[in-house]
PDB file of N, CA and C in Angstrom:
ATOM      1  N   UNK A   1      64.113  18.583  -2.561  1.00  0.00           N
ATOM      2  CA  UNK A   1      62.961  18.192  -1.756  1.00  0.00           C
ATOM      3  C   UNK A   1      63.352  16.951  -0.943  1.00  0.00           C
ATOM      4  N   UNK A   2      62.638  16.607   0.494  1.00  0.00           N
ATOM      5  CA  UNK A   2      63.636  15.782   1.179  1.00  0.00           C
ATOM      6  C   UNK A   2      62.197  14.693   0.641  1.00  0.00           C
ATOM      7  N   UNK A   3      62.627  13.597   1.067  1.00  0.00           N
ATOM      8  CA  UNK A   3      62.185  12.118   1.112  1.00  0.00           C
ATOM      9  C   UNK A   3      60.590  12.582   1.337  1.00  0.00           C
ATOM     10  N   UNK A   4      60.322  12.667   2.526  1.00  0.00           N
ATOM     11  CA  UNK A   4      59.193  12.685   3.732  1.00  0.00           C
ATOM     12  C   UNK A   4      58.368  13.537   2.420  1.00  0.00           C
ATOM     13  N   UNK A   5      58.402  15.107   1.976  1.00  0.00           N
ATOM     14  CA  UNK A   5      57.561  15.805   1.589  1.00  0.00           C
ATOM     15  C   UNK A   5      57.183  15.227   0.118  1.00  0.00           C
ATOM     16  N   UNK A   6      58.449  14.822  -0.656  1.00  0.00           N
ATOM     17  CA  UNK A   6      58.387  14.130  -1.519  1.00  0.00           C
ATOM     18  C   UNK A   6      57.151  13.074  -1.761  1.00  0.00           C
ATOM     19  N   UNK A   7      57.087  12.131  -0.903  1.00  0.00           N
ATOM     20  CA  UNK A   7      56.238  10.743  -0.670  1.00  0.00           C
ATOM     21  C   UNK A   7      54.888  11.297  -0.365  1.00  0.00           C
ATOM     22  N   UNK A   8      54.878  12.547   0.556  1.00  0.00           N
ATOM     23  CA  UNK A   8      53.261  13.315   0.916  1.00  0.00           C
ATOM     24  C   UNK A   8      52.688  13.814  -0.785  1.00  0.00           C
ATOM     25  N   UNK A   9      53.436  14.450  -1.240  1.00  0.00           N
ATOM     26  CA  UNK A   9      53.633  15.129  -2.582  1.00  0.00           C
ATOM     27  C   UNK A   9      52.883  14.238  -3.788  1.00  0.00           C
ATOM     28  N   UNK A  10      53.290  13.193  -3.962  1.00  0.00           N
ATOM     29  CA  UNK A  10      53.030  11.741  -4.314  1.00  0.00           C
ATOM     30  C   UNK A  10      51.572  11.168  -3.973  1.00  0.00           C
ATOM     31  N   UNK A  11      51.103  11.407  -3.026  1.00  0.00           N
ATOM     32  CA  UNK A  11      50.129  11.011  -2.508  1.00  0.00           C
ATOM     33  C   UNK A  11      49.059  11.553  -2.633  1.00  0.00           C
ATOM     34  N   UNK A  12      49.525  13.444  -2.598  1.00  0.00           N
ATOM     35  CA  UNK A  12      48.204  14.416  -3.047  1.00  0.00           C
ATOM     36  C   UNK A  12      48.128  14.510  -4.355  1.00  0.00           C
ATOM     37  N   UNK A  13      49.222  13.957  -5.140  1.00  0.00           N
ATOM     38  CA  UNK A  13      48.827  14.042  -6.331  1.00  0.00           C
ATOM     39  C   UNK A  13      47.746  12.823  -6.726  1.00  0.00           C
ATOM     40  N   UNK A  14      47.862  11.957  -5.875  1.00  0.00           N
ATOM     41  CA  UNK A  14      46.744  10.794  -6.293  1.00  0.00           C
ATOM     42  C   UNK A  14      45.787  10.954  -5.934  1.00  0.00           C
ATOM     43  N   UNK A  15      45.344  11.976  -5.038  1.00  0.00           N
ATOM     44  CA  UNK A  15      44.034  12.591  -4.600  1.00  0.00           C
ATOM     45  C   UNK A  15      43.734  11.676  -3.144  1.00  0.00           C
ATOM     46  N   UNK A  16      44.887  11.251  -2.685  1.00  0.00           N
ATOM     47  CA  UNK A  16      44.417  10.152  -1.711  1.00  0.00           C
ATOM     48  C   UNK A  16      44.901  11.176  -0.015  1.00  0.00           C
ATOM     49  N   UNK A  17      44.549  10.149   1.011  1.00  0.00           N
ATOM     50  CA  UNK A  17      45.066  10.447   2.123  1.00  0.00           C
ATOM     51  C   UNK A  17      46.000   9.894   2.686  1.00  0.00           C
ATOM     52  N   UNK A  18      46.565   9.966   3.796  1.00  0.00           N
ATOM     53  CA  UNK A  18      47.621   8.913   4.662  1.00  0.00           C
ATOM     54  C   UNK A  18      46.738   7.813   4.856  1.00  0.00           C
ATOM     55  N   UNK A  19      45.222   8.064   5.600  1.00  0.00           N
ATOM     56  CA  UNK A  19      44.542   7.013   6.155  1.00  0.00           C
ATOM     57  C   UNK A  19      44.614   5.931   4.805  1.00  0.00           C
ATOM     58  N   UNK A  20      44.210   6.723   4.094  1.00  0.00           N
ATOM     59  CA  UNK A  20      43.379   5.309   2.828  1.00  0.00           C
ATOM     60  C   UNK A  20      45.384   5.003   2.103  1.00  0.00           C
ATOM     61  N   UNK A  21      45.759   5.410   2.138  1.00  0.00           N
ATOM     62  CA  UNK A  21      47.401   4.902   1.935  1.00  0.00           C
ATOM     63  C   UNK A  21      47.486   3.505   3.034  1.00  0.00           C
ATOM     64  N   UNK A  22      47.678   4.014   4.107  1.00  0.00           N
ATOM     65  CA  UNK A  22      48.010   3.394   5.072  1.00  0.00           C
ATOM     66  C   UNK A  22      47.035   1.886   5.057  1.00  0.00           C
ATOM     67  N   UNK A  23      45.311   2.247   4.670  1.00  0.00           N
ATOM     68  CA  UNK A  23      44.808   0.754   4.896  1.00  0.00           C
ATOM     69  C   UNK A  23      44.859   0.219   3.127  1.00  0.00           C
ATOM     70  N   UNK A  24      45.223   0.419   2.389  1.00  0.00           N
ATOM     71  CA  UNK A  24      45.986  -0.178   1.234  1.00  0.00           C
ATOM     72  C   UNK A  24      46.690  -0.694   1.440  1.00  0.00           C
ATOM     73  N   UNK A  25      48.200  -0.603   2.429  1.00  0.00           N
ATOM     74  CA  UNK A  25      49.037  -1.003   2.517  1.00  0.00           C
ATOM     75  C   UNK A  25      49.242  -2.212   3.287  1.00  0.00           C
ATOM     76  N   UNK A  26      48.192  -2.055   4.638  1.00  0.00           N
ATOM     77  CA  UNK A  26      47.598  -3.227   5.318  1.00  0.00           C
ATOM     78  C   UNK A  26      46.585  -3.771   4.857  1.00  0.00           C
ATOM     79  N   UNK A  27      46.066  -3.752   3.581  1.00  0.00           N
ATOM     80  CA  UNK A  27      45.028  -5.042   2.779  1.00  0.00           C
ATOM     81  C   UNK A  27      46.016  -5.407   1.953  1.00  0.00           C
ATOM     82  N   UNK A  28      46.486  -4.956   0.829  1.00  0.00           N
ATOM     83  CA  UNK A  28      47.536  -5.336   0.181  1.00  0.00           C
ATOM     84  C   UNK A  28      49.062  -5.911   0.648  1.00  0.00           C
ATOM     85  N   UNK A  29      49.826  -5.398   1.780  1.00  0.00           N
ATOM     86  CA  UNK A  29      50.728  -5.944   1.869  1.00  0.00           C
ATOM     87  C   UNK A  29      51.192  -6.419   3.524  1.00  0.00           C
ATOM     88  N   UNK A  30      50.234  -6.091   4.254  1.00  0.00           N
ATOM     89  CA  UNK A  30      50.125  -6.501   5.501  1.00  0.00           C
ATOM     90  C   UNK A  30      51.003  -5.512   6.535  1.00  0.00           C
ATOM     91  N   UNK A  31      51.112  -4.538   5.800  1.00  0.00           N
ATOM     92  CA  UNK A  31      51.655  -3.562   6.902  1.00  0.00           C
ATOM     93  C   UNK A  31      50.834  -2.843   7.784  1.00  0.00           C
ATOM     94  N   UNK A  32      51.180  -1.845   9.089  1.00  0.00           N
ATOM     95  CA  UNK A  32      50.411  -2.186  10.245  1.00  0.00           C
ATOM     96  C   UNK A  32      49.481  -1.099   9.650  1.00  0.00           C
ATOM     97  N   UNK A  33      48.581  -0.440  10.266  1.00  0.00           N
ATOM     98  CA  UNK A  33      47.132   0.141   9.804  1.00  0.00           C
ATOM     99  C   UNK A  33      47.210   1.276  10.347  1.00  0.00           C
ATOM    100  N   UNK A  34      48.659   1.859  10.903  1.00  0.00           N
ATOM    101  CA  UNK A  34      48.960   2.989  11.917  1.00  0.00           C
ATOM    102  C   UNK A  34      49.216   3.816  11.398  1.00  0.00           C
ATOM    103  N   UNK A  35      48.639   5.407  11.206  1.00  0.00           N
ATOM    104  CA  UNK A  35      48.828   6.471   9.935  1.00  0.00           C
ATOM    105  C   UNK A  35      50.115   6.885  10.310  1.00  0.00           C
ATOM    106  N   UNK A  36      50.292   6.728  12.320  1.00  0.00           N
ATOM    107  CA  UNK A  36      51.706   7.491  13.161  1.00  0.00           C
ATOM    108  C   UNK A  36      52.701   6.576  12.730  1.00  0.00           C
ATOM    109  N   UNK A  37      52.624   5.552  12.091  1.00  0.00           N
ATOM    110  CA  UNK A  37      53.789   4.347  11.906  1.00  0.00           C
ATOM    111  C   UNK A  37      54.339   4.743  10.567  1.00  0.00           C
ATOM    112  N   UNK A  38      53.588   5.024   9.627  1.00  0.00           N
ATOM    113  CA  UNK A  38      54.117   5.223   8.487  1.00  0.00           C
ATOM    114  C   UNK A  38      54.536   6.939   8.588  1.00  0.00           C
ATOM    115  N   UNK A  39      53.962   7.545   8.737  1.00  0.00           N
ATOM    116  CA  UNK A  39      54.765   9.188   9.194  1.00  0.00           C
ATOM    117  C   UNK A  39      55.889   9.159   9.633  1.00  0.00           C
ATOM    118  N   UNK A  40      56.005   8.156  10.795  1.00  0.00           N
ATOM    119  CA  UNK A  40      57.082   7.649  11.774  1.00  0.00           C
ATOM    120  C   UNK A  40      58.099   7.282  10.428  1.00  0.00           C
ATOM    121  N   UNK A  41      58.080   6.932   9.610  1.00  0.00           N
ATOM    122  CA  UNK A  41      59.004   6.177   8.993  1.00  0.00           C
ATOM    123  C   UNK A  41      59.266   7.148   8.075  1.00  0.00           C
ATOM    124  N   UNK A  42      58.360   8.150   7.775  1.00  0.00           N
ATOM    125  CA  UNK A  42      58.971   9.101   6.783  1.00  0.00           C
ATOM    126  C   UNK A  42      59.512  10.088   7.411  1.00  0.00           C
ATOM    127  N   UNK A  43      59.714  10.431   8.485  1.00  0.00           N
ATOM    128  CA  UNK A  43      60.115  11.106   9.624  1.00  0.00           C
ATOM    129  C   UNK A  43      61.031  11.187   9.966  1.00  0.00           C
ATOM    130  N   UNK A  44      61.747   9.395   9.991  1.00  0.00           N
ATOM    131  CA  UNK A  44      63.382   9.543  10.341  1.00  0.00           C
ATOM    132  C   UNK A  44      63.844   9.140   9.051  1.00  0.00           C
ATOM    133  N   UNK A  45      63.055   9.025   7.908  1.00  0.00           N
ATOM    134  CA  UNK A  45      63.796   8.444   6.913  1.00  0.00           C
ATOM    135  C   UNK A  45      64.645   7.220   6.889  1.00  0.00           C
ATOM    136  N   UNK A  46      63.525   6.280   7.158  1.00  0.00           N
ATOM    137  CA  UNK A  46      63.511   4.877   7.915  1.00  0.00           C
ATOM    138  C   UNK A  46      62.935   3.932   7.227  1.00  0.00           C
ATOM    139  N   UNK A  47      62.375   3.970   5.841  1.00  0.00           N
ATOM    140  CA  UNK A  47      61.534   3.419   4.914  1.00  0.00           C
ATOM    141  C   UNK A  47      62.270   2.347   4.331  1.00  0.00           C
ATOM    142  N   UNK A  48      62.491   1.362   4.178  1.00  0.00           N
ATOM    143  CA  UNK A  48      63.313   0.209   3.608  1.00  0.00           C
ATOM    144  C   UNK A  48      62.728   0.409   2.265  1.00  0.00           C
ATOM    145  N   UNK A  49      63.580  -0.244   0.839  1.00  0.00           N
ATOM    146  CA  UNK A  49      63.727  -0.155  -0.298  1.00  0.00           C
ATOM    147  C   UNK A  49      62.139  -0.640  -1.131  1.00  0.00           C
ATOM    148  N   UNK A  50      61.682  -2.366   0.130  1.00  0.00           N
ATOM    149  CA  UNK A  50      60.965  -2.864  -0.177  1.00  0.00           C
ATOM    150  C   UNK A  50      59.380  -2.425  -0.041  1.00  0.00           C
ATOM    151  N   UNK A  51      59.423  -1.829   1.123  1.00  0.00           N
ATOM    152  CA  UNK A  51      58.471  -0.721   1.473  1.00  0.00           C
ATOM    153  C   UNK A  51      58.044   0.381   0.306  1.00  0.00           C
ATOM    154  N   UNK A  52      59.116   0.925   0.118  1.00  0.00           N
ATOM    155  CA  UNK A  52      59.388   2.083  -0.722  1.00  0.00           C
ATOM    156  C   UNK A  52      58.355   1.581  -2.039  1.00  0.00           C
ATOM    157  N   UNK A  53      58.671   0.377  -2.532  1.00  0.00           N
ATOM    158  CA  UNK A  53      58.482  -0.137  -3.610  1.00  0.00           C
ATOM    159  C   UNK A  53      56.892  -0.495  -3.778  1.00  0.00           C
ATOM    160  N   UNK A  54      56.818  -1.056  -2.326  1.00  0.00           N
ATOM    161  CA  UNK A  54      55.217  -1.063  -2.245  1.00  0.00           C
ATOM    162  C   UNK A  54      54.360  -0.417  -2.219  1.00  0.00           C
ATOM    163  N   UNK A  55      54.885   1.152  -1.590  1.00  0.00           N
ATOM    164  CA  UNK A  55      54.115   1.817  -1.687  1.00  0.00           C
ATOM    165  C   UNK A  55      53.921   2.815  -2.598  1.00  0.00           C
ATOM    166  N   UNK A  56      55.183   2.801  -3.713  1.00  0.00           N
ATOM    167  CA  UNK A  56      54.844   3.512  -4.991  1.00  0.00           C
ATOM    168  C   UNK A  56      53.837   2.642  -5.765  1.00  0.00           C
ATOM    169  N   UNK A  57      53.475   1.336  -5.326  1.00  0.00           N
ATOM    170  CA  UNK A  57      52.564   0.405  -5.979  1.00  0.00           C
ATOM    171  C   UNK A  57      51.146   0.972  -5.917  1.00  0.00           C
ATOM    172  N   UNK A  58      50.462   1.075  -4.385  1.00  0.00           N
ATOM    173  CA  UNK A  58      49.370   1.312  -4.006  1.00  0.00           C
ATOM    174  C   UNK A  58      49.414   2.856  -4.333  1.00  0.00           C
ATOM    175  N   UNK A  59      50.194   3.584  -4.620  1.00  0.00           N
ATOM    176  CA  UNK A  59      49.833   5.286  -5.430  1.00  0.00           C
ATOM    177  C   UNK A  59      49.606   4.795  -6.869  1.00  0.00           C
ATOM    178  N   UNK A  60      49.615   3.841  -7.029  1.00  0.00           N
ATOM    179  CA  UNK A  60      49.910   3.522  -8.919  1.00  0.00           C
ATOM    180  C   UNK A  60      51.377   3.584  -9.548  1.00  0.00           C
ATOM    181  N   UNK A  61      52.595   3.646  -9.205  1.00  0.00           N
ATOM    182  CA  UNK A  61      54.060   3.680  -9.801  1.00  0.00           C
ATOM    183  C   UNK A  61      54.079   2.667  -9.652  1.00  0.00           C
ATOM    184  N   UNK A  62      55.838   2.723 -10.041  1.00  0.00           N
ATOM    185  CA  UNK A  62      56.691   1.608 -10.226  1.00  0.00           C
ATOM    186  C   UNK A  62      58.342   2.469 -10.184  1.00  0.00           C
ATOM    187  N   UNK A  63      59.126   2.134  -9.679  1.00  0.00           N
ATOM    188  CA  UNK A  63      60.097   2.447  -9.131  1.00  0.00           C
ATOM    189  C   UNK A  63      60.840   1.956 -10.334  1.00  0.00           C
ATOM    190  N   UNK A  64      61.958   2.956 -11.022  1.00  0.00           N
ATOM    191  CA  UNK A  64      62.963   2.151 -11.929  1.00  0.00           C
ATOM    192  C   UNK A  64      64.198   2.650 -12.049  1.00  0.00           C
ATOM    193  N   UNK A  65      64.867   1.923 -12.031  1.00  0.00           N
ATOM    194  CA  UNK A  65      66.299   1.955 -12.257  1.00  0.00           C
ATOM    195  C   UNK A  65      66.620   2.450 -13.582  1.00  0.00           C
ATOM    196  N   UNK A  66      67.259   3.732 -13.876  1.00  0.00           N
ATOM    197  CA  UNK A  66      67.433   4.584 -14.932  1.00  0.00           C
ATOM    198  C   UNK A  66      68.781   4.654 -14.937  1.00  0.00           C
ATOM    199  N   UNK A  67      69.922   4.135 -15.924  1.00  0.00           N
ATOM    200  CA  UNK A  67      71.060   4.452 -15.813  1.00  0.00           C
ATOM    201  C   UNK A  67      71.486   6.203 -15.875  1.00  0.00           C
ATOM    202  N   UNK A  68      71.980   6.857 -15.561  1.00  0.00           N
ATOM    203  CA  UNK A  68      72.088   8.406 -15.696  1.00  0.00           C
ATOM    204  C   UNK A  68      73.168   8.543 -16.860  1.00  0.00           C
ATOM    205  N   UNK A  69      72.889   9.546 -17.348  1.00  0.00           N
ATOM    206  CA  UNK A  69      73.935  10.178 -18.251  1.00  0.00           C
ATOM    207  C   UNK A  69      75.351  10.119 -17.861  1.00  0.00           C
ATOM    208  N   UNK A  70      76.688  10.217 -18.020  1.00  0.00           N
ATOM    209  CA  UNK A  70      77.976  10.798 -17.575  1.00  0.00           C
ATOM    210  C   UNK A  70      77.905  12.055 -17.970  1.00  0.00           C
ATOM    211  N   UNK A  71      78.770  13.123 -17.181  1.00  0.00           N
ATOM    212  CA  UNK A  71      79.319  14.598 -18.049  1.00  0.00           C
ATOM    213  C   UNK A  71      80.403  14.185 -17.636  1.00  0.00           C
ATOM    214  N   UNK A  72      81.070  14.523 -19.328  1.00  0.00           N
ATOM    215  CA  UNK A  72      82.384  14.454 -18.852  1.00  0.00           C
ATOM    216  C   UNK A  72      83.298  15.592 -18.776  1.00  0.00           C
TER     217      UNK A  72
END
């Protein structure tokens, strides 16, 4: 699954929309209030780490670093 459908995926599971994503993100973290800005960013796969992080916040996650198994 690529990035973009992934993050939509994420979102319907929270029962939410882009809009009410999007003004979460601009009350909470001051990002812009533009539903085309954040699409835009899942679009070219353009989302910085910190972003990323914020906005698994306002769905309710938390992003974690899981060491993986080896096969050897």
């Amino acid at each position: 699954m690529d990035t973009r459908n992934e993050i939509k995926s994420y979102i319907v599971r929270e029962g939410m929309t882009m809009s009410e994503v999007v003004e979460r993100l601009a009350d909470d973290y001051g990002w812009s209030s533009s539903v085309p800005n954040l699409s835009g960013k899942l679009r070219r796969d353009s989302l910085r780490y910190r972003e990323a992080v914020e906005l698994a916040d306002v769905l309710g996650y938390e992003l974690v670093w899981r060491k993986r198994k080896r096969e050897h």
